[in-house]
PDB file of N, CA and C in Angstrom:
ATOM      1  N   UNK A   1     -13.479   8.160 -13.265  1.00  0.00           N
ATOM      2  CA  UNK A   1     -12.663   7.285 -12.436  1.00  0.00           C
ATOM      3  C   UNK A   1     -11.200   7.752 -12.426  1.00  0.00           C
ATOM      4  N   UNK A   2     -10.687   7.999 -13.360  1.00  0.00           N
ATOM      5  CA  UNK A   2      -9.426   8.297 -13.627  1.00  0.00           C
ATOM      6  C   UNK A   2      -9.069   9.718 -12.852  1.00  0.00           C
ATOM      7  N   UNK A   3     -10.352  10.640 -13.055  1.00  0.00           N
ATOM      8  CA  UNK A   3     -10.214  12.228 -12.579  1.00  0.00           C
ATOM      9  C   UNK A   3      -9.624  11.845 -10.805  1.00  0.00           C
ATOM     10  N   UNK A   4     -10.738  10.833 -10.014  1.00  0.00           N
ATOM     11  CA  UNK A   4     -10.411  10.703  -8.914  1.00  0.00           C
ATOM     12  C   UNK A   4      -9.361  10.049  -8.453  1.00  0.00           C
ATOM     13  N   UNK A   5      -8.997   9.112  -9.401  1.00  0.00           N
ATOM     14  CA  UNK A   5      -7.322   8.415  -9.189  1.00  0.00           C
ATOM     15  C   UNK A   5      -6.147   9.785  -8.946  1.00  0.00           C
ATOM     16  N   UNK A   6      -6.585  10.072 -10.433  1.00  0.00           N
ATOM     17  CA  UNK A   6      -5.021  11.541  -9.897  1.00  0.00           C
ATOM     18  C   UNK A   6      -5.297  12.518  -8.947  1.00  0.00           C
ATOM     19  N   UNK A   7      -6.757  12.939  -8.806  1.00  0.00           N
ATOM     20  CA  UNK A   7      -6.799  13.444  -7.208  1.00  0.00           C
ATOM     21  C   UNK A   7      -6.100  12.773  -5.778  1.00  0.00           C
ATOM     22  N   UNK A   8      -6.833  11.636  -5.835  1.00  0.00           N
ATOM     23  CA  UNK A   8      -5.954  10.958  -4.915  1.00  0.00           C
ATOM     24  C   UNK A   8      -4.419  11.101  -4.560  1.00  0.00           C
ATOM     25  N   UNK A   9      -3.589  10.607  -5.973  1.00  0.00           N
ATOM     26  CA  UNK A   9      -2.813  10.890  -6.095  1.00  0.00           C
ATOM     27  C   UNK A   9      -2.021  11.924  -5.911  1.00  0.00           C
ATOM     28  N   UNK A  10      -2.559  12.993  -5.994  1.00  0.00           N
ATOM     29  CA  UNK A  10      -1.678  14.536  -6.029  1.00  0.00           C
ATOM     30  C   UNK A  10      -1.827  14.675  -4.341  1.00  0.00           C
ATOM     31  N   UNK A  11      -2.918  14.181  -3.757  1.00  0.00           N
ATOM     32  CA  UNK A  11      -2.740  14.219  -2.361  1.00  0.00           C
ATOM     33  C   UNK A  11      -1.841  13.073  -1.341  1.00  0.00           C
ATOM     34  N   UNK A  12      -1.814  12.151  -1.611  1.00  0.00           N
ATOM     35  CA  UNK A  12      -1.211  10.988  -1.165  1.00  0.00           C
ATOM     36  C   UNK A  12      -0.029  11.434  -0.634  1.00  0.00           C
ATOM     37  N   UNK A  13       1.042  11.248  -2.219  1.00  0.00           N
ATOM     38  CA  UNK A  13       2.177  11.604  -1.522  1.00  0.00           C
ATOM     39  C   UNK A  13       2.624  12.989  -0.751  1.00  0.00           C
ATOM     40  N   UNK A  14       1.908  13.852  -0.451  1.00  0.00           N
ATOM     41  CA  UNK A  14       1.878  14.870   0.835  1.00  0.00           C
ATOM     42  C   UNK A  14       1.743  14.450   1.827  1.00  0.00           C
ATOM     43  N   UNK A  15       0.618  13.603   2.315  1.00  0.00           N
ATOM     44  CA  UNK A  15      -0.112  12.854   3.606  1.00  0.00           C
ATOM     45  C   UNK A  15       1.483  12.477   3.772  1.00  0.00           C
ATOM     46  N   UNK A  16       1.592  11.617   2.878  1.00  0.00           N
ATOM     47  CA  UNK A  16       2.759  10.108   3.703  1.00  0.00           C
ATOM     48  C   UNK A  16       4.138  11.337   3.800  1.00  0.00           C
ATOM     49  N   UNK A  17       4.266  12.153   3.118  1.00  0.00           N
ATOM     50  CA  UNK A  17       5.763  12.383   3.237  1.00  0.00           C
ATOM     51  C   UNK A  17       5.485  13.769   4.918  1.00  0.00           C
ATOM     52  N   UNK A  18       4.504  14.562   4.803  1.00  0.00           N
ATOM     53  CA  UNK A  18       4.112  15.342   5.937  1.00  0.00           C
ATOM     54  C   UNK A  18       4.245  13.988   6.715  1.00  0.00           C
ATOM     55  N   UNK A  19       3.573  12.835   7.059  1.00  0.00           N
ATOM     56  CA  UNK A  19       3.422  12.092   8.627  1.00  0.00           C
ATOM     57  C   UNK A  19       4.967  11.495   8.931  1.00  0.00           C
ATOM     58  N   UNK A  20       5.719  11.125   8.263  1.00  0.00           N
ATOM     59  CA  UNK A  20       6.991  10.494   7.939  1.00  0.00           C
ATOM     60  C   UNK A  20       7.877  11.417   7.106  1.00  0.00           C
ATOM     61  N   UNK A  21       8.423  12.559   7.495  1.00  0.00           N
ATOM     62  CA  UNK A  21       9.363  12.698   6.104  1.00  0.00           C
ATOM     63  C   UNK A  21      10.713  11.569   6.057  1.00  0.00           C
ATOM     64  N   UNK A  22      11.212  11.008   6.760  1.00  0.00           N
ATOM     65  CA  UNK A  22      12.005  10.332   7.016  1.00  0.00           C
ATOM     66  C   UNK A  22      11.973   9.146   5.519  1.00  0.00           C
ATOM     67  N   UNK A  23      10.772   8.763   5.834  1.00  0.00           N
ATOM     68  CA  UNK A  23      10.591   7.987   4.519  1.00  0.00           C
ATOM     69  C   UNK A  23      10.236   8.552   3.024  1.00  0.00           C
ATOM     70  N   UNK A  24      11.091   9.792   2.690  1.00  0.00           N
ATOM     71  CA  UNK A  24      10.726  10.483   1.327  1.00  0.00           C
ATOM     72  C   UNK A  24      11.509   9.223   0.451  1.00  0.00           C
ATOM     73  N   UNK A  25      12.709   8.994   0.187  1.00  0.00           N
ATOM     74  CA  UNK A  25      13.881   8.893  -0.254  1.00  0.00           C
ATOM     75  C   UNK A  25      13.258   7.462  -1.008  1.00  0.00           C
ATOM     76  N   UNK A  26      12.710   6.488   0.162  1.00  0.00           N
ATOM     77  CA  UNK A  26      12.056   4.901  -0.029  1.00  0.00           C
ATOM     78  C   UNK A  26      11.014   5.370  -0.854  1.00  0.00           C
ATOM     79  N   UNK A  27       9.930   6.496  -0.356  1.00  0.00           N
ATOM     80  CA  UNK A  27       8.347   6.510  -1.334  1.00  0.00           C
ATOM     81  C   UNK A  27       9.304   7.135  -2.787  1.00  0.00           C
ATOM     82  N   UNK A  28      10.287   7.740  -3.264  1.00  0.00           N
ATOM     83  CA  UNK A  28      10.441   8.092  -4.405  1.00  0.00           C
ATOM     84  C   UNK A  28      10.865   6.850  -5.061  1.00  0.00           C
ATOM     85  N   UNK A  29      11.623   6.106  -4.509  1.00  0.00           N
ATOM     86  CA  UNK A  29      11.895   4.895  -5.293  1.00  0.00           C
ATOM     87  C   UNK A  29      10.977   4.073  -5.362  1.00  0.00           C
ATOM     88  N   UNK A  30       9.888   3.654  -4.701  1.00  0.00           N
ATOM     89  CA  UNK A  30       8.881   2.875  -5.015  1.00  0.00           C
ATOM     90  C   UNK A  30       8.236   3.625  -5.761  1.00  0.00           C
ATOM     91  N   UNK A  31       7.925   5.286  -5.886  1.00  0.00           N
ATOM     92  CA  UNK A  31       7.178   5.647  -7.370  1.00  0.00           C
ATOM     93  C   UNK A  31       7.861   5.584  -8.722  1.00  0.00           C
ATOM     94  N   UNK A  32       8.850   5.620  -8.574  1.00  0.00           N
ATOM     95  CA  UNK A  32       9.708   5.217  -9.720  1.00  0.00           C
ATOM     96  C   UNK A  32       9.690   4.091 -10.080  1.00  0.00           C
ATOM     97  N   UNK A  33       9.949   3.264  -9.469  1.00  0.00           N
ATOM     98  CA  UNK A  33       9.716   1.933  -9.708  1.00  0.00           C
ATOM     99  C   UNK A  33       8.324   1.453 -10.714  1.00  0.00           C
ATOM    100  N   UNK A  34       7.162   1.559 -10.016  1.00  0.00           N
ATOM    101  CA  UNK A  34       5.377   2.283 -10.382  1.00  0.00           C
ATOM    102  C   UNK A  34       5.639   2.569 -11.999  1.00  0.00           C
ATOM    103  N   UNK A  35       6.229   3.982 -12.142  1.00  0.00           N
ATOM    104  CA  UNK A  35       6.444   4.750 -13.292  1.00  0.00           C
ATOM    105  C   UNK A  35       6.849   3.888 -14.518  1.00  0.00           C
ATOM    106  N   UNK A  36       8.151   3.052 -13.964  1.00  0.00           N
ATOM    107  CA  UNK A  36       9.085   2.747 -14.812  1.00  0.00           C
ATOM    108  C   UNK A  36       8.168   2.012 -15.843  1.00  0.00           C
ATOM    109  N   UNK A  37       7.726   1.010 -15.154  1.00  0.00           N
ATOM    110  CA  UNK A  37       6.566  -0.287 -14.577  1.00  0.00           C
ATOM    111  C   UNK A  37       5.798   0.123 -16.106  1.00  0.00           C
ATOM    112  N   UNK A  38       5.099   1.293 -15.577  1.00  0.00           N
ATOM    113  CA  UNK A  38       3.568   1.615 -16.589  1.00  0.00           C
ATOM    114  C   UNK A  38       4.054   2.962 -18.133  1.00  0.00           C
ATOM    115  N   UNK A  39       5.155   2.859 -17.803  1.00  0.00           N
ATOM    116  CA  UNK A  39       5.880   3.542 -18.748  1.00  0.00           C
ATOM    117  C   UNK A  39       5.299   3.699 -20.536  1.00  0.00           C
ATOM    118  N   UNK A  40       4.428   4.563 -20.967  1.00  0.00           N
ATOM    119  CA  UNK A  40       4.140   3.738 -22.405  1.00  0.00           C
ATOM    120  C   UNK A  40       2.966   3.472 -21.859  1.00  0.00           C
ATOM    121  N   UNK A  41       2.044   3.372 -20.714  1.00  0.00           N
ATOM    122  CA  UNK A  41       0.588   3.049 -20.767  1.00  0.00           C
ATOM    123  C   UNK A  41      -0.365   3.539 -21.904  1.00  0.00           C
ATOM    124  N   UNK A  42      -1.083   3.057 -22.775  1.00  0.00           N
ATOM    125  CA  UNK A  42      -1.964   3.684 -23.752  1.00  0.00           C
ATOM    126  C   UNK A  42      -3.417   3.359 -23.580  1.00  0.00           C
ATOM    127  N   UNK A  43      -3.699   2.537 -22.206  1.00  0.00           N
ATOM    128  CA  UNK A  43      -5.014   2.776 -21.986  1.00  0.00           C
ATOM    129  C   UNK A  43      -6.061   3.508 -20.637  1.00  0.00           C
ATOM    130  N   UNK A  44      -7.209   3.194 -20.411  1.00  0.00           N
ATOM    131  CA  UNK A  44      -7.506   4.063 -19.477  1.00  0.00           C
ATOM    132  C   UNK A  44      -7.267   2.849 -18.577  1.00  0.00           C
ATOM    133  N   UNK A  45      -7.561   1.531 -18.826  1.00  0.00           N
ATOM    134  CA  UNK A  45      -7.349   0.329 -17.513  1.00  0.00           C
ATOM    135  C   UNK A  45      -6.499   0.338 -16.903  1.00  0.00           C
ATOM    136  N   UNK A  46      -4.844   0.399 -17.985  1.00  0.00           N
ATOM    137  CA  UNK A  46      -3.696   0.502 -17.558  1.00  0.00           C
ATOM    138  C   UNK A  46      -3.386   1.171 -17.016  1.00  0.00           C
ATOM    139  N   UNK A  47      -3.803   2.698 -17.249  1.00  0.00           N
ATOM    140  CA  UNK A  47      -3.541   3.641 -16.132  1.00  0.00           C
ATOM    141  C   UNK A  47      -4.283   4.117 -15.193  1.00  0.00           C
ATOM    142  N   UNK A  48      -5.411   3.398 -14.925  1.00  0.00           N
ATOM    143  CA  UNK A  48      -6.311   3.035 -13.656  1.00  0.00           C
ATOM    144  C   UNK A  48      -5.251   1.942 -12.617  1.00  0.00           C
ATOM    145  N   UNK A  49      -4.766   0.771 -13.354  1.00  0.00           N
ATOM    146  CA  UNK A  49      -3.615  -0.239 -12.395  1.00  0.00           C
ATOM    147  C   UNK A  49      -2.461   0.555 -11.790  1.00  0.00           C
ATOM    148  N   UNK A  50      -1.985   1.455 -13.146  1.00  0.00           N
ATOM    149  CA  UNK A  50      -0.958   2.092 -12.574  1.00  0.00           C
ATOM    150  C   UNK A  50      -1.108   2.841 -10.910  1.00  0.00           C
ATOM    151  N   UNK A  51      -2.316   3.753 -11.131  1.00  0.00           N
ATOM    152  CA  UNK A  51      -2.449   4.670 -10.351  1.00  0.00           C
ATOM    153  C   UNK A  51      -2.877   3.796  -9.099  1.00  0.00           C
ATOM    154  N   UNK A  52      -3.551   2.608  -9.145  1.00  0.00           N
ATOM    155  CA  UNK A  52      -3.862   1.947  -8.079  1.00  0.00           C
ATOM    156  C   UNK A  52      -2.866   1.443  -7.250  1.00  0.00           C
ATOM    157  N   UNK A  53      -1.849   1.134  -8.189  1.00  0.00           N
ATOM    158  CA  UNK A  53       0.099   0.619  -7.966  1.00  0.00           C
ATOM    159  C   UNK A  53       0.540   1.788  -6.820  1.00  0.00           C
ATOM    160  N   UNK A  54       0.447   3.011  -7.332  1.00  0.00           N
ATOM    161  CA  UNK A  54       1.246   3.983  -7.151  1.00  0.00           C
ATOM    162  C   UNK A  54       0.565   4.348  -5.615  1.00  0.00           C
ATOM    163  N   UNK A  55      -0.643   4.552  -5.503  1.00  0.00           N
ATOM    164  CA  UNK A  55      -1.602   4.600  -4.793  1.00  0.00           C
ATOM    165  C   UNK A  55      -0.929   3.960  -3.313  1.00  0.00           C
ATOM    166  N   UNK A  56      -0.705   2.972  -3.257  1.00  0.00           N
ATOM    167  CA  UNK A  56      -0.652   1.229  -2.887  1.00  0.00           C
ATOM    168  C   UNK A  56       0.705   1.516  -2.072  1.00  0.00           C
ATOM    169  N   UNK A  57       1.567   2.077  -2.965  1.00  0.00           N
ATOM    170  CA  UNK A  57       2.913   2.120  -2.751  1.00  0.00           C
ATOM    171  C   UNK A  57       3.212   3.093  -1.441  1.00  0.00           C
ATOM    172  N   UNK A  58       2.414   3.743  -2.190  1.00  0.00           N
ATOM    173  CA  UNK A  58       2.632   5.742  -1.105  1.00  0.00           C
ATOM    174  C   UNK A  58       2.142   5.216   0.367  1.00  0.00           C
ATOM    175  N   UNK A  59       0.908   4.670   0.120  1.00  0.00           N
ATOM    176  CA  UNK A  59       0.126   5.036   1.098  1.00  0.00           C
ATOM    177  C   UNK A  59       0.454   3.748   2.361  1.00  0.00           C
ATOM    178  N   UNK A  60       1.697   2.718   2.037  1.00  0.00           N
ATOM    179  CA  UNK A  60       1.500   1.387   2.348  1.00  0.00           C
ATOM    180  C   UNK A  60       0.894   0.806   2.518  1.00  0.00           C
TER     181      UNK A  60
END
């Protein structure tokens, strides 16, 4: 589950910033935000939410 979360992930923010680059500047601060958020995660749930967060964020 997790393998396909960070797949996702490593693709996401390409999609959104290739269709929009305009909106890089907003998706970095909402992943930061995400980051700050799950900072210190020590489990696999938590960083299943995270990535679902982050996910969520990118993709609106």
């Amino acid at each position: 589950m997790l393998t396909k979360k960070a797949q996702d992930m490593t693709a996401a923010p390409q999609e959104a910033v290739t269709k929009d680059p305009a909106k890089a500047a907003d998706l970095t601060a909402k992943v930061q935000a995400v980051i700050t958020k799950y900072q210190g995660t020590t489990t696999a749930d938590e960083a299943c939410k995270a990535y679902d967060e982050l996910i969520t964020a990118i993709k609106g």
